[in-house]
C-alpha atoms as a PDB file:
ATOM      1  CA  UNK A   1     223.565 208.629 -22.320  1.00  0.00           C
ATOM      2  CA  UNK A   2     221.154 210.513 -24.729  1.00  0.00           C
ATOM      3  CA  UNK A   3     220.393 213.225 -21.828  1.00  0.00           C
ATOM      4  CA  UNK A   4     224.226 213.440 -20.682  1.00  0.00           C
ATOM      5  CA  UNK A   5     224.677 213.998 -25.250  1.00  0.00           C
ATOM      6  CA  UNK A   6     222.025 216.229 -25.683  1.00  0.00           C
ATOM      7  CA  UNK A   7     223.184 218.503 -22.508  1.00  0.00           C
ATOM      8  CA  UNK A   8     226.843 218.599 -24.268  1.00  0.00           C
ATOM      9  CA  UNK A   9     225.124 219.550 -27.379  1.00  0.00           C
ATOM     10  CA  UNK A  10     222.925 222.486 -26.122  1.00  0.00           C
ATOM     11  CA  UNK A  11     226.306 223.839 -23.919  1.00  0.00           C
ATOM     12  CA  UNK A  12     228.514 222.890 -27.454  1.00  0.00           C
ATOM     13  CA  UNK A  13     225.912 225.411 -29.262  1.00  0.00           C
ATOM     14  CA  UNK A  14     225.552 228.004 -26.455  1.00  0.00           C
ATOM     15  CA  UNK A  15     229.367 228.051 -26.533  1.00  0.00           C
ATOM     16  CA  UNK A  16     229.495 228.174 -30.270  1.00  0.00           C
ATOM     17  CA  UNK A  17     227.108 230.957 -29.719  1.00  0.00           C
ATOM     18  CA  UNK A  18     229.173 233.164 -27.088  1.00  0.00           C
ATOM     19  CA  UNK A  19     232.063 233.067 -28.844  1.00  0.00           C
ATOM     20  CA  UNK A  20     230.948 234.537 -32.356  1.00  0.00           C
ATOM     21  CA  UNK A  21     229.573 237.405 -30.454  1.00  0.00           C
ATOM     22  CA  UNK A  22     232.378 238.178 -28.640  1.00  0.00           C
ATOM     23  CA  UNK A  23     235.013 237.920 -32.028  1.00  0.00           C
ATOM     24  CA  UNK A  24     231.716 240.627 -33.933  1.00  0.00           C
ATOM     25  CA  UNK A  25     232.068 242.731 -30.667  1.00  0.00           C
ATOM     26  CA  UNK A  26     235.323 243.207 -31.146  1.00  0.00           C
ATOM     27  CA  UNK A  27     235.902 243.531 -35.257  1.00  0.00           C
ATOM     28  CA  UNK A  28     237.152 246.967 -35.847  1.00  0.00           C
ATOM     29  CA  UNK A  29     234.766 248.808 -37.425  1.00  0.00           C
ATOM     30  CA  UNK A  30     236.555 249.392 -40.545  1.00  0.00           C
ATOM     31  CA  UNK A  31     233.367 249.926 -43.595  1.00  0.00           C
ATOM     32  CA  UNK A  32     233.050 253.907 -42.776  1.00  0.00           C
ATOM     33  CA  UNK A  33     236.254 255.771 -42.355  1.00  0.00           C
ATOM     34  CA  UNK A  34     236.471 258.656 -39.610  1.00  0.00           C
ATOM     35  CA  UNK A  35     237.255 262.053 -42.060  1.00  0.00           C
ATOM     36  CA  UNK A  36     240.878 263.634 -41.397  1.00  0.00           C
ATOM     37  CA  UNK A  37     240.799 267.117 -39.966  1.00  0.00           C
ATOM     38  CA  UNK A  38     243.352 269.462 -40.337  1.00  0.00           C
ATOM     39  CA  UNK A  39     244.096 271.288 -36.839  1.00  0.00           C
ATOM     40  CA  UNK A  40     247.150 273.730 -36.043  1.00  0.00           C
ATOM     41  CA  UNK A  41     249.291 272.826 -33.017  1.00  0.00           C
ATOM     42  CA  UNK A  42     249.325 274.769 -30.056  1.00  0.00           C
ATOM     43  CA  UNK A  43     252.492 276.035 -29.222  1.00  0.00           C
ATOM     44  CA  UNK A  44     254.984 274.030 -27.440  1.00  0.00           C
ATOM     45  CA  UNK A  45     255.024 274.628 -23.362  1.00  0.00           C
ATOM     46  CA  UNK A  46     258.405 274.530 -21.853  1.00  0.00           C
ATOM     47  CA  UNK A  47     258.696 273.295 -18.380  1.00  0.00           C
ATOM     48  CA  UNK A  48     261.913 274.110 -16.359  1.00  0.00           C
ATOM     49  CA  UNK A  49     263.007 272.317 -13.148  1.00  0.00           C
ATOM     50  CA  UNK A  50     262.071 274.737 -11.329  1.00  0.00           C
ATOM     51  CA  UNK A  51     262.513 275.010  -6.955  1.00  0.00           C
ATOM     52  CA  UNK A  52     258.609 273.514  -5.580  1.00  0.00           C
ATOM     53  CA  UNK A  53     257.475 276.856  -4.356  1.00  0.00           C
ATOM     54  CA  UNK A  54     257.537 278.496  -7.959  1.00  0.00           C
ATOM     55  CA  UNK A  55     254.063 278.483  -9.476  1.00  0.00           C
ATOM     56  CA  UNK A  56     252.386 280.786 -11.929  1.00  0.00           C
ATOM     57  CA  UNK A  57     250.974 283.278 -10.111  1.00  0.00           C
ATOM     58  CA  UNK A  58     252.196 287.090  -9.959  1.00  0.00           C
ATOM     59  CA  UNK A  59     255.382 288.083  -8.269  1.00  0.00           C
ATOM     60  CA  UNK A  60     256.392 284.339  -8.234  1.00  0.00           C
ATOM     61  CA  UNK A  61     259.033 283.018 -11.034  1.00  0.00           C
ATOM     62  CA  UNK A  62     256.592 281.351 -14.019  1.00  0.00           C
ATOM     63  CA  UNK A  63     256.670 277.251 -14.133  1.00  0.00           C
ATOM     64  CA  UNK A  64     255.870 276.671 -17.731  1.00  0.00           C
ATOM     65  CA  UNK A  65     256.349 279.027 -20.884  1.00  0.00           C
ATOM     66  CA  UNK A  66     254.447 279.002 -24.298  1.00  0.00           C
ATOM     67  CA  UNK A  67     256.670 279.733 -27.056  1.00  0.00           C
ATOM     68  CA  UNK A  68     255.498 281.688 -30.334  1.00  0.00           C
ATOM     69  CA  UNK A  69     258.123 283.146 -33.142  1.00  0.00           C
ATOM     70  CA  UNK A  70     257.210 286.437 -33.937  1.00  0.00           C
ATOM     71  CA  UNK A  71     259.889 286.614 -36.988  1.00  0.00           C
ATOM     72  CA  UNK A  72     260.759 283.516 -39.140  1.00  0.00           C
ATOM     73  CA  UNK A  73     263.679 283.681 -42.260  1.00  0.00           C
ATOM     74  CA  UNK A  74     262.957 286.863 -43.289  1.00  0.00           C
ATOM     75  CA  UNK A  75     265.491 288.911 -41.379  1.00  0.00           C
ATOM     76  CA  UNK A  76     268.578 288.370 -39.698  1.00  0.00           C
ATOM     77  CA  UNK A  77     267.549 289.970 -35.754  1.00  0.00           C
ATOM     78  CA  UNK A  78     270.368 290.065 -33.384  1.00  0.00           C
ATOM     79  CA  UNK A  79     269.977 292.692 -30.451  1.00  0.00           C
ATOM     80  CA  UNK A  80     266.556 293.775 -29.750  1.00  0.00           C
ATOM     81  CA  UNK A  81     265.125 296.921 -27.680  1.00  0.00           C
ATOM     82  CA  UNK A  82     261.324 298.267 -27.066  1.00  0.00           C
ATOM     83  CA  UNK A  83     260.818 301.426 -28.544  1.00  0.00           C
ATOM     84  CA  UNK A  84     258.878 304.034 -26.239  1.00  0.00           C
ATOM     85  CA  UNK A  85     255.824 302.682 -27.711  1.00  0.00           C
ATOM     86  CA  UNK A  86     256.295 299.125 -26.387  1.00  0.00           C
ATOM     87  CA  UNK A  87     257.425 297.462 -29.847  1.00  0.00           C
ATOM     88  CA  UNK A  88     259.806 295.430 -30.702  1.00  0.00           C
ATOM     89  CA  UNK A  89     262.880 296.626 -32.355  1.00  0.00           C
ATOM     90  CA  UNK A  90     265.780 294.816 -33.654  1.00  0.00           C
ATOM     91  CA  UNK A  91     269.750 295.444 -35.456  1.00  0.00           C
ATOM     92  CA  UNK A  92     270.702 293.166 -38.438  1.00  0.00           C
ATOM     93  CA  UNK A  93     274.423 293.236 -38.212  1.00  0.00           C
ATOM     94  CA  UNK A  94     274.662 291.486 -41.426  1.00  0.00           C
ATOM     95  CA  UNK A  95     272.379 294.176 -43.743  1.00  0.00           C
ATOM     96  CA  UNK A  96     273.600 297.287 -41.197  1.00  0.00           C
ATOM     97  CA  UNK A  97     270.292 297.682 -40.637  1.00  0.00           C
ATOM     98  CA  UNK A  98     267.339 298.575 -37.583  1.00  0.00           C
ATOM     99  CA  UNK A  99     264.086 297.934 -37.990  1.00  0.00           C
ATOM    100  CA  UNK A 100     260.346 297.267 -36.124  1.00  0.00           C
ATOM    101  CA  UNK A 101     258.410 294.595 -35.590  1.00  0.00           C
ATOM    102  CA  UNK A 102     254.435 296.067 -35.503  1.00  0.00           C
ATOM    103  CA  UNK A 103     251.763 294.514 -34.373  1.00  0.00           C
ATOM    104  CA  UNK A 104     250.459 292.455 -37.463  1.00  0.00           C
ATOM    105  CA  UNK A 105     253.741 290.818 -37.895  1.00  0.00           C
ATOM    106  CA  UNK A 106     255.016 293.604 -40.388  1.00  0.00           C
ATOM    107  CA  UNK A 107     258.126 294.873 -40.041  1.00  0.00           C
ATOM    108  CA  UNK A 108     259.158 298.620 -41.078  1.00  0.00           C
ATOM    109  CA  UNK A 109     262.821 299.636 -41.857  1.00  0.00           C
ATOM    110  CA  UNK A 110     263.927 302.166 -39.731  1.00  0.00           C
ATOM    111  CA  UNK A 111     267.720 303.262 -40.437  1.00  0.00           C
ATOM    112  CA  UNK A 112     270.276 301.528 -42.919  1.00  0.00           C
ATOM    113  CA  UNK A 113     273.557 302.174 -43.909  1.00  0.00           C
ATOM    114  CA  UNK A 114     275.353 301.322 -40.734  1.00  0.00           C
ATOM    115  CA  UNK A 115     278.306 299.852 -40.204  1.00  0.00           C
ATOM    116  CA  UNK A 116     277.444 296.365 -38.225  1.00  0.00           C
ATOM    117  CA  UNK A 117     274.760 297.600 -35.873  1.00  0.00           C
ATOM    118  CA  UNK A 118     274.264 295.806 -32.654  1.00  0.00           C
ATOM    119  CA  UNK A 119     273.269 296.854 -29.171  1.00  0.00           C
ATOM    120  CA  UNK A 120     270.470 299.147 -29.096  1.00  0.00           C
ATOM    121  CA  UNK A 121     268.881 302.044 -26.338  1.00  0.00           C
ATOM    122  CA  UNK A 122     265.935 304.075 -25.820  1.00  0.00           C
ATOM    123  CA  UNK A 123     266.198 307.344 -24.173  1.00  0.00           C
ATOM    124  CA  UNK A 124     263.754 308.854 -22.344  1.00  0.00           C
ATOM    125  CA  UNK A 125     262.808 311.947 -25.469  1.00  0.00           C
ATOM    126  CA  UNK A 126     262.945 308.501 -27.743  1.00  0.00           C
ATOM    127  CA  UNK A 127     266.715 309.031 -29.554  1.00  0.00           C
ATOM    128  CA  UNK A 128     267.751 305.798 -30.655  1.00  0.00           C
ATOM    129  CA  UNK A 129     271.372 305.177 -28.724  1.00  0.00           C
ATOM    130  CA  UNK A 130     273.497 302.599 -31.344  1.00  0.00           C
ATOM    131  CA  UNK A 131     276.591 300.369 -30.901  1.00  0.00           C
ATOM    132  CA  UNK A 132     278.579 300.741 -34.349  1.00  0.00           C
ATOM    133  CA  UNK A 133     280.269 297.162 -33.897  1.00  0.00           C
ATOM    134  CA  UNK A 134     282.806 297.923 -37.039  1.00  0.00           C
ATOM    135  CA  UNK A 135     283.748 301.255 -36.023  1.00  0.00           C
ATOM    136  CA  UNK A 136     283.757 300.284 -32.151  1.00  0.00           C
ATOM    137  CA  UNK A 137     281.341 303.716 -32.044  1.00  0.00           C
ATOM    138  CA  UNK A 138     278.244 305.145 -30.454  1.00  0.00           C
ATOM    139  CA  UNK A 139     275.779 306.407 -32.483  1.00  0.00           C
ATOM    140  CA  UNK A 140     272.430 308.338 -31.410  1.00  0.00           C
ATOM    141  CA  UNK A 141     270.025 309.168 -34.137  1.00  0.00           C
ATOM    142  CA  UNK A 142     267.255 311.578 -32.623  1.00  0.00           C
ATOM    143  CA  UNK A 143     263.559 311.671 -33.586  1.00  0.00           C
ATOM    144  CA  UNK A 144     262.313 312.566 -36.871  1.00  0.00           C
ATOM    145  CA  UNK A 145     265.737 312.429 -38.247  1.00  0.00           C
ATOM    146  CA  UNK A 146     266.488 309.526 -40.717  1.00  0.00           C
ATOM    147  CA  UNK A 147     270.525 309.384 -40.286  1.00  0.00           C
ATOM    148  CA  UNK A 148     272.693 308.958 -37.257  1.00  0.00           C
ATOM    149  CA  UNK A 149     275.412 311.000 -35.653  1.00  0.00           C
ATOM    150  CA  UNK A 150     278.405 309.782 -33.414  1.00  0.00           C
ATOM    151  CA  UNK A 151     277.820 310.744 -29.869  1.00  0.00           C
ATOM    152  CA  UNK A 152     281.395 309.175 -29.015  1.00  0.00           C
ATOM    153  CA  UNK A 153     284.183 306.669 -30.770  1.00  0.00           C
ATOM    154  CA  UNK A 154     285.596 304.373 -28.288  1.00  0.00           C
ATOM    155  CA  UNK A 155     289.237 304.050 -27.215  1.00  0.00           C
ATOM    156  CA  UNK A 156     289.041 299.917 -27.977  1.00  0.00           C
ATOM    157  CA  UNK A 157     290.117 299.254 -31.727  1.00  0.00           C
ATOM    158  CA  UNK A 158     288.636 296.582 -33.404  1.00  0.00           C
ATOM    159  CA  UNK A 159     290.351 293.885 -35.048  1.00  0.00           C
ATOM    160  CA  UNK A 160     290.235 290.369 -37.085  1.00  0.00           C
ATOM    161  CA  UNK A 161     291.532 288.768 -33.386  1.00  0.00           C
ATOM    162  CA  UNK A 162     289.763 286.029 -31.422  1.00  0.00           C
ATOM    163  CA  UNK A 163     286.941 288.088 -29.464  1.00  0.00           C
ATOM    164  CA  UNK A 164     288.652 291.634 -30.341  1.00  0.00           C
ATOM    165  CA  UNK A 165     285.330 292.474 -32.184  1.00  0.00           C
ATOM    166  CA  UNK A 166     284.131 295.973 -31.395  1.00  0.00           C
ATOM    167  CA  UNK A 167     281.422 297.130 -29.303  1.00  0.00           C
ATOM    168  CA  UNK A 168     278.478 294.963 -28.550  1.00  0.00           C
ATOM    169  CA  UNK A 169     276.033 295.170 -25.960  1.00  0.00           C
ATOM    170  CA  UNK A 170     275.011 298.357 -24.179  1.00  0.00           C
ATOM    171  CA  UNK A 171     272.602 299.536 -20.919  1.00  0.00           C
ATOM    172  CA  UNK A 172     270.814 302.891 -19.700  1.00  0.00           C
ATOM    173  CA  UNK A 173     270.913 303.105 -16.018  1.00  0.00           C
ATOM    174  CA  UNK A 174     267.896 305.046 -15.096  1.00  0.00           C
ATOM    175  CA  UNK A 175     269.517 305.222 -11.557  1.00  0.00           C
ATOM    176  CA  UNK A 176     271.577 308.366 -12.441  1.00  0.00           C
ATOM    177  CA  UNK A 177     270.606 308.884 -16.371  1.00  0.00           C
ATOM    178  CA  UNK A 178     273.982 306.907 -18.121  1.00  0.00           C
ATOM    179  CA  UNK A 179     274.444 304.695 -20.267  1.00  0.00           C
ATOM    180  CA  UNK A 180     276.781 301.925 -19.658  1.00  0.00           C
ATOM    181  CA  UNK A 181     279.027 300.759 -22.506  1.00  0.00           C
ATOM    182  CA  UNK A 182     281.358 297.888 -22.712  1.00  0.00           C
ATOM    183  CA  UNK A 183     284.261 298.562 -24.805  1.00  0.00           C
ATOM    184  CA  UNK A 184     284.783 294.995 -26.253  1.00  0.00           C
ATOM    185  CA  UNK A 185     288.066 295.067 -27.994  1.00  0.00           C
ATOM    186  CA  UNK A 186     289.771 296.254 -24.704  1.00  0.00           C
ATOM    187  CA  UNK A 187     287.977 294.626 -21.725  1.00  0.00           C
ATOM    188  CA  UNK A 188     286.690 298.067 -20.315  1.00  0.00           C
ATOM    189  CA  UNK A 189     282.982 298.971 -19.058  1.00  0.00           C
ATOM    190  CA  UNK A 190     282.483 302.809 -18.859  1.00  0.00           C
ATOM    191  CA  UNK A 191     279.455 304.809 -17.787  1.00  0.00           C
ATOM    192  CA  UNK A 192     278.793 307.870 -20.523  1.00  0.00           C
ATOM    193  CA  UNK A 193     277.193 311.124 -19.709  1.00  0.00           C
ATOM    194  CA  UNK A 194     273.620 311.237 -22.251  1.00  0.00           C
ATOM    195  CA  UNK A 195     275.799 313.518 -24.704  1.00  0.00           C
ATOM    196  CA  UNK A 196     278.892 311.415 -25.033  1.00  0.00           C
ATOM    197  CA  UNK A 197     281.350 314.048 -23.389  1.00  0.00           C
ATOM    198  CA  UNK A 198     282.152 311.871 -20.290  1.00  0.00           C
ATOM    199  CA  UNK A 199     283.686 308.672 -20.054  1.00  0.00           C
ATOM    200  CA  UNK A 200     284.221 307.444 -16.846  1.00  0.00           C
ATOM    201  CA  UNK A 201     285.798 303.940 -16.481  1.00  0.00           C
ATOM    202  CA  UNK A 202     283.617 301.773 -14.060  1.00  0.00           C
ATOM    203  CA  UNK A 203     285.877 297.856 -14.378  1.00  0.00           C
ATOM    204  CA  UNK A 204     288.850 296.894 -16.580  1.00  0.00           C
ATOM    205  CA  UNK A 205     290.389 293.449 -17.262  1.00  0.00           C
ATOM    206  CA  UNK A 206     287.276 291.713 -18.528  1.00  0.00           C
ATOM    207  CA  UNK A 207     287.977 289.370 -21.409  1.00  0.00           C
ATOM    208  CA  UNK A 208     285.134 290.491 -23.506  1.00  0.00           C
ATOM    209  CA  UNK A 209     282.762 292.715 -22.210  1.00  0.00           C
ATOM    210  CA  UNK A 210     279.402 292.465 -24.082  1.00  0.00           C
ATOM    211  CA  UNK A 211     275.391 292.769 -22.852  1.00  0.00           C
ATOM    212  CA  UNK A 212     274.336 295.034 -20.146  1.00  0.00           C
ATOM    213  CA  UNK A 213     271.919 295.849 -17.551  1.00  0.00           C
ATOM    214  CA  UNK A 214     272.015 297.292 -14.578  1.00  0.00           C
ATOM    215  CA  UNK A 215     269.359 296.113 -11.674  1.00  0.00           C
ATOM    216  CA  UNK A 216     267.247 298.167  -9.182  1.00  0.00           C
ATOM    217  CA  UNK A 217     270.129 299.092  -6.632  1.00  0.00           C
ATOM    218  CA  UNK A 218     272.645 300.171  -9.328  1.00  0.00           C
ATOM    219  CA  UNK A 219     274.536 297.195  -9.707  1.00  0.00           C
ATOM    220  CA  UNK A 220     276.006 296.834 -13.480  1.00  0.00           C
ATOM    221  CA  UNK A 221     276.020 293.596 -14.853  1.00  0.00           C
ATOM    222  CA  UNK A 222     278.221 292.515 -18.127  1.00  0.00           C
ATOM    223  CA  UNK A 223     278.222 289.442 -19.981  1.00  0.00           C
ATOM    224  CA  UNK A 224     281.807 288.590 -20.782  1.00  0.00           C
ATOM    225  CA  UNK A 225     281.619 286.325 -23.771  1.00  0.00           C
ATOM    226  CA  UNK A 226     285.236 285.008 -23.798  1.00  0.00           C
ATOM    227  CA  UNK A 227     285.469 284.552 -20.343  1.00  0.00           C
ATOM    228  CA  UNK A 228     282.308 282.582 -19.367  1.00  0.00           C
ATOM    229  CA  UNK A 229     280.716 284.650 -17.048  1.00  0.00           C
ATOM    230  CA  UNK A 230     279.180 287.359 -15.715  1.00  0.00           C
ATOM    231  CA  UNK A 231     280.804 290.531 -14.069  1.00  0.00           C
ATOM    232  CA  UNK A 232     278.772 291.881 -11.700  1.00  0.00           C
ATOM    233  CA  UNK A 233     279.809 295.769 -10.710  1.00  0.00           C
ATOM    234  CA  UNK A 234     278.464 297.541  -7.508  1.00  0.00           C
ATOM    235  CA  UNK A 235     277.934 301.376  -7.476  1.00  0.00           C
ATOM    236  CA  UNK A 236     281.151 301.690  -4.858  1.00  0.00           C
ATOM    237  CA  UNK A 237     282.989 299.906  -8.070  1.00  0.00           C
ATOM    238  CA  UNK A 238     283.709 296.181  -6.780  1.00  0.00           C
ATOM    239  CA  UNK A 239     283.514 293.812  -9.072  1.00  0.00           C
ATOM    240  CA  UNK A 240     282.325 289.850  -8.699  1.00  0.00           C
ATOM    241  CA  UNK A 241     282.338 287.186 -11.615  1.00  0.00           C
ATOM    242  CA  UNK A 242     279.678 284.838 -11.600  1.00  0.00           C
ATOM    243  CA  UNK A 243     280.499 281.566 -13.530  1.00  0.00           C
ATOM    244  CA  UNK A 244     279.089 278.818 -14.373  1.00  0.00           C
ATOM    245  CA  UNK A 245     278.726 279.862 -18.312  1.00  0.00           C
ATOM    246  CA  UNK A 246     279.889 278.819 -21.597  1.00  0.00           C
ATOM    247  CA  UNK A 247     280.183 282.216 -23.315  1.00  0.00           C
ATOM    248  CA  UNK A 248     277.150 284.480 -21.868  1.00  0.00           C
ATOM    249  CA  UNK A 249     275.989 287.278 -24.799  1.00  0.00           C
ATOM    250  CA  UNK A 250     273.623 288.790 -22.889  1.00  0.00           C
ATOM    251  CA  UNK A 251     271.818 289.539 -19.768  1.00  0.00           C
ATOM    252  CA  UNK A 252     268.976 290.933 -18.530  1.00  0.00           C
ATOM    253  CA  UNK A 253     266.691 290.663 -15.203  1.00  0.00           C
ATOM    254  CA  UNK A 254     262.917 289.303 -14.682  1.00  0.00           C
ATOM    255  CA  UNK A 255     260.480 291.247 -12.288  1.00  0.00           C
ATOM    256  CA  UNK A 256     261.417 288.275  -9.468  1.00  0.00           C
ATOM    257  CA  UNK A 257     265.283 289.124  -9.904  1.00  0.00           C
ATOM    258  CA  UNK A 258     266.199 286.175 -11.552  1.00  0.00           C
ATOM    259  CA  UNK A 259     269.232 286.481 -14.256  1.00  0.00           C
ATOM    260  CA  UNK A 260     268.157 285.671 -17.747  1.00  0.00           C
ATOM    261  CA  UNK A 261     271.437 285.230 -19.667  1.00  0.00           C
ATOM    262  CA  UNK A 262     271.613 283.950 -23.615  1.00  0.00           C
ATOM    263  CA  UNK A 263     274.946 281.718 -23.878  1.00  0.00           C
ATOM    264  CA  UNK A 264     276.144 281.653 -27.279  1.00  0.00           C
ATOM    265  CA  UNK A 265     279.121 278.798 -26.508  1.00  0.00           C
ATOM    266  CA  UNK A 266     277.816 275.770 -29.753  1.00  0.00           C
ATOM    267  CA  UNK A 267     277.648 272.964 -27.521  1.00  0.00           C
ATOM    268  CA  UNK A 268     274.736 275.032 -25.305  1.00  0.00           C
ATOM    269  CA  UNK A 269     272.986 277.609 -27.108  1.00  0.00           C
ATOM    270  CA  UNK A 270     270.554 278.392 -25.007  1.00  0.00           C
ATOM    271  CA  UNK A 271     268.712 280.985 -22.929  1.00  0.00           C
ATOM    272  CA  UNK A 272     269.265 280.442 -19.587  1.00  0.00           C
ATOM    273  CA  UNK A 273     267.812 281.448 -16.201  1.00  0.00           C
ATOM    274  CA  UNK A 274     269.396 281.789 -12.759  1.00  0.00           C
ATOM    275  CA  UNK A 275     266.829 281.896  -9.820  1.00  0.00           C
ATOM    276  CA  UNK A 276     267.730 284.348  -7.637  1.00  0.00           C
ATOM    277  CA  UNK A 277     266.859 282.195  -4.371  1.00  0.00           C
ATOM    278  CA  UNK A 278     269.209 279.411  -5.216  1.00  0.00           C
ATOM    279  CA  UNK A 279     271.622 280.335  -8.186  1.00  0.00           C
ATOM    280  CA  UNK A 280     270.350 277.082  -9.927  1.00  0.00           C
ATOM    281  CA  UNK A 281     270.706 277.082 -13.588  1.00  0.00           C
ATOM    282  CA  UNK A 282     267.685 276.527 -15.407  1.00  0.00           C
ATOM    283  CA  UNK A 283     267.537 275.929 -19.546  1.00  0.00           C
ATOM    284  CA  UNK A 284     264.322 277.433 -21.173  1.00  0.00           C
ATOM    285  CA  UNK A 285     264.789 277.394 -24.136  1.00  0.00           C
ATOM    286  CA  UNK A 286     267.257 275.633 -26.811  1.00  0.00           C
ATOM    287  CA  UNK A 287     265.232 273.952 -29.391  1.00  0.00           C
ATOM    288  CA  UNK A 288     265.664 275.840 -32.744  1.00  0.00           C
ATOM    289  CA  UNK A 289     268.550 277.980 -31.798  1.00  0.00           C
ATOM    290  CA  UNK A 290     271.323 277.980 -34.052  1.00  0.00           C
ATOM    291  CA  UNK A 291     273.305 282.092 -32.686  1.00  0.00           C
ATOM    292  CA  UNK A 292     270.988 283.218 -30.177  1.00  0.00           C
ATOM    293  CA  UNK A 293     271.846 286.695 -29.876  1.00  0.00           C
ATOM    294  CA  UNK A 294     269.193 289.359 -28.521  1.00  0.00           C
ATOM    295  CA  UNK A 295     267.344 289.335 -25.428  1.00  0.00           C
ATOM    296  CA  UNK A 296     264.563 290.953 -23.878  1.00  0.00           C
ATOM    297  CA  UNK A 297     262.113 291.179 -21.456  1.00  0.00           C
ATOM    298  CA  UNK A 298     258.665 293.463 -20.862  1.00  0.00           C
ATOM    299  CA  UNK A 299     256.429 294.364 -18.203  1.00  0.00           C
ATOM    300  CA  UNK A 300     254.226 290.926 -18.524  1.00  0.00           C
ATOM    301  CA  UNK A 301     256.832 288.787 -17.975  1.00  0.00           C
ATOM    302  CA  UNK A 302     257.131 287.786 -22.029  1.00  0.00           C
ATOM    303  CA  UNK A 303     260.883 287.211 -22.781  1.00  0.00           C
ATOM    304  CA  UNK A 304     261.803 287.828 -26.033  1.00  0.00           C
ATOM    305  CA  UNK A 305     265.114 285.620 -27.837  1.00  0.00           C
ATOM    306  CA  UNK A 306     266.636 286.933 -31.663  1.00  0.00           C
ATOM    307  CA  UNK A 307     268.709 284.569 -33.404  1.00  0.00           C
ATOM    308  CA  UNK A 308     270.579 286.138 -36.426  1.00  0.00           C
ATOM    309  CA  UNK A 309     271.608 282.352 -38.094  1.00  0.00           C
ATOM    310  CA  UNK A 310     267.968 280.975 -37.292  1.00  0.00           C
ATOM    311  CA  UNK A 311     266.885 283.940 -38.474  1.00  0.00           C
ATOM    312  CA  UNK A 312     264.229 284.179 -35.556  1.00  0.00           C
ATOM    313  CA  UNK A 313     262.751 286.026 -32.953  1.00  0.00           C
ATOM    314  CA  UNK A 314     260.713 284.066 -30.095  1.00  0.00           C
ATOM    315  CA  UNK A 315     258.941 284.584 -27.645  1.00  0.00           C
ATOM    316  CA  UNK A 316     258.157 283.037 -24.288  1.00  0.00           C
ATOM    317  CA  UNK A 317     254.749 283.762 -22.676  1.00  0.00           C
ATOM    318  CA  UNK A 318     254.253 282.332 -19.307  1.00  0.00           C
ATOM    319  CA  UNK A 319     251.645 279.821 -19.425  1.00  0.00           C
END
């Protein structure tokens, strides 16, 4: 009996023992606070659903995108062009302004004065090609001078109507030297000769005709904002819609040929991108958007997205 109470006394004790040091073991250790460190967050990654043979590597359509604004609440950017230096320029319908974004995140006024600027061109000798959205005109202001002069007024007229708004978007086809230019109010797209004497009418009946580009085999492509889609116009002048939109703003194509189109309808807001392979719709970006407006893209791949109510400009980096 003593043995059987002194063996349940020693394995009462080694018991006793055990468990304290397994409740110190695991006692947060509380007495010396870890210091709080201030770090910056890396920029968000956006991953599209994408088809499984995309991947980051070049000629094949990017996976994942970084996103970085450039311009934050300081402007109001709605179309956007590269000057022949490779920077970023961009209208401000609401000041009738253009102006450039440098390199250190300054920005340097360029023209003022006009009357609702919006679509914007380079030409080759680096005059600056302008859609007068108020005056449904074409302006060109050539270098070194510090005012504009009409190159041509527009037969559309411009009025307080649903989507009757004058000229937006515009293109230069480097296929044969044009330019293209939607004529909003009406529902025309013409192709004008460098020097505004020649109009030629390339499609009619489009709701509202807005952005423009025109791909490597001539094909013109026009975002038609009321009419939620995309009018695609071959050199031999037939004409396809491509749907699928809520009410496209702009277009514009990446070096894999997929459409990049910003759609400006409230209840999508986005920039969205077509793959070329498989005409699947792909969202990548709509976080922060409020009137996503301008769109381009350069030689790296970097898309670039203005928004003149977020008062924004973005831009996606492949990651």
């Amino acid at each position: 009996m003593m043995k059987k109470r002194a063996t349940f006394l020693c394995s009462f004790l080694l018991l006793c023992l055990l468990a304290f040091s397994s409740c110190s073991q695991s006692s947060s250790p509380s007495i010396t606070p870890t210091p709080t460190r201030t770090t910056v967050a890396p920029a968000p990654t956006i991953t599209p659903v994408v088809s499984p043979t995309s991947s980051n590597t070049p000629g094949v359509t990017p996976l994942h995108y970084k996103t970085r604004v450039l311009v934050s609440g300081r402007h109001r950017p709605d179309d956007l062009v590269f000057d022949p230096q490779g920077r970023l320029v961009f209208s401000d319908f609401y000041a009738g302004t253009v102006s450039r974004l440098n390199a250190d995140g300054s920005i340097t006024l360029l023209f003022s004065g006009l009357a609702g600027p919006e679509g914007m061109v380079y030409l080759p000798d680096g005059t600056l090609i302008v859609a007068e959205q108020r005056t449904n005109r074409i302006l060109q202001i050539a270098p070194g001078r510090s005012a504009p002069a009409v190159l041509r007024s527009l037969p559309g007229t411009p009025s307080a109507l649903a989507c009757k708004d004058g000229v937006d978007g515009i293109a230069f086809d480097p296929t044969n030297n044009t330019l293209i230019i939607p004529d909003s109010p009406i529902g025309n797209v013409y192709r004008m000769s460098l020097d505004g004497k020649t109009l030629t009418l390339l499609a009619s009946g489009i709701v509202r005709p807005v952005g423009a580009t025109v791909d490597n085999q001539g094909n013109v492509y026009v975002a038609d904002e009321c009419g939620g889609a995309v009018v695609r116009i071959t050199p031999a002048g037939a004409t396809t819609r491509i749907g699928g939109f809520g009410m496209p703003d702009d277009v514009v194509f990446d070096a894999q040929g997929n459409m990049l189109v910003i759609d400006l309808k409230p209840s999508i807001h986005a920039l969205i991108r077509v793959l070329q392979a498989t005409g699947v719709h792909q969202t990548l970006l709509s976080s922060g958007l409020i009137e996503p407006q301008g769109l381009v893209i350069d030689v790296r791949g970097n898309i670039y997205v203005s928004d003149d109510y977020a008062d924004t400009i973005t831009e996606l980096t492949p990651a």
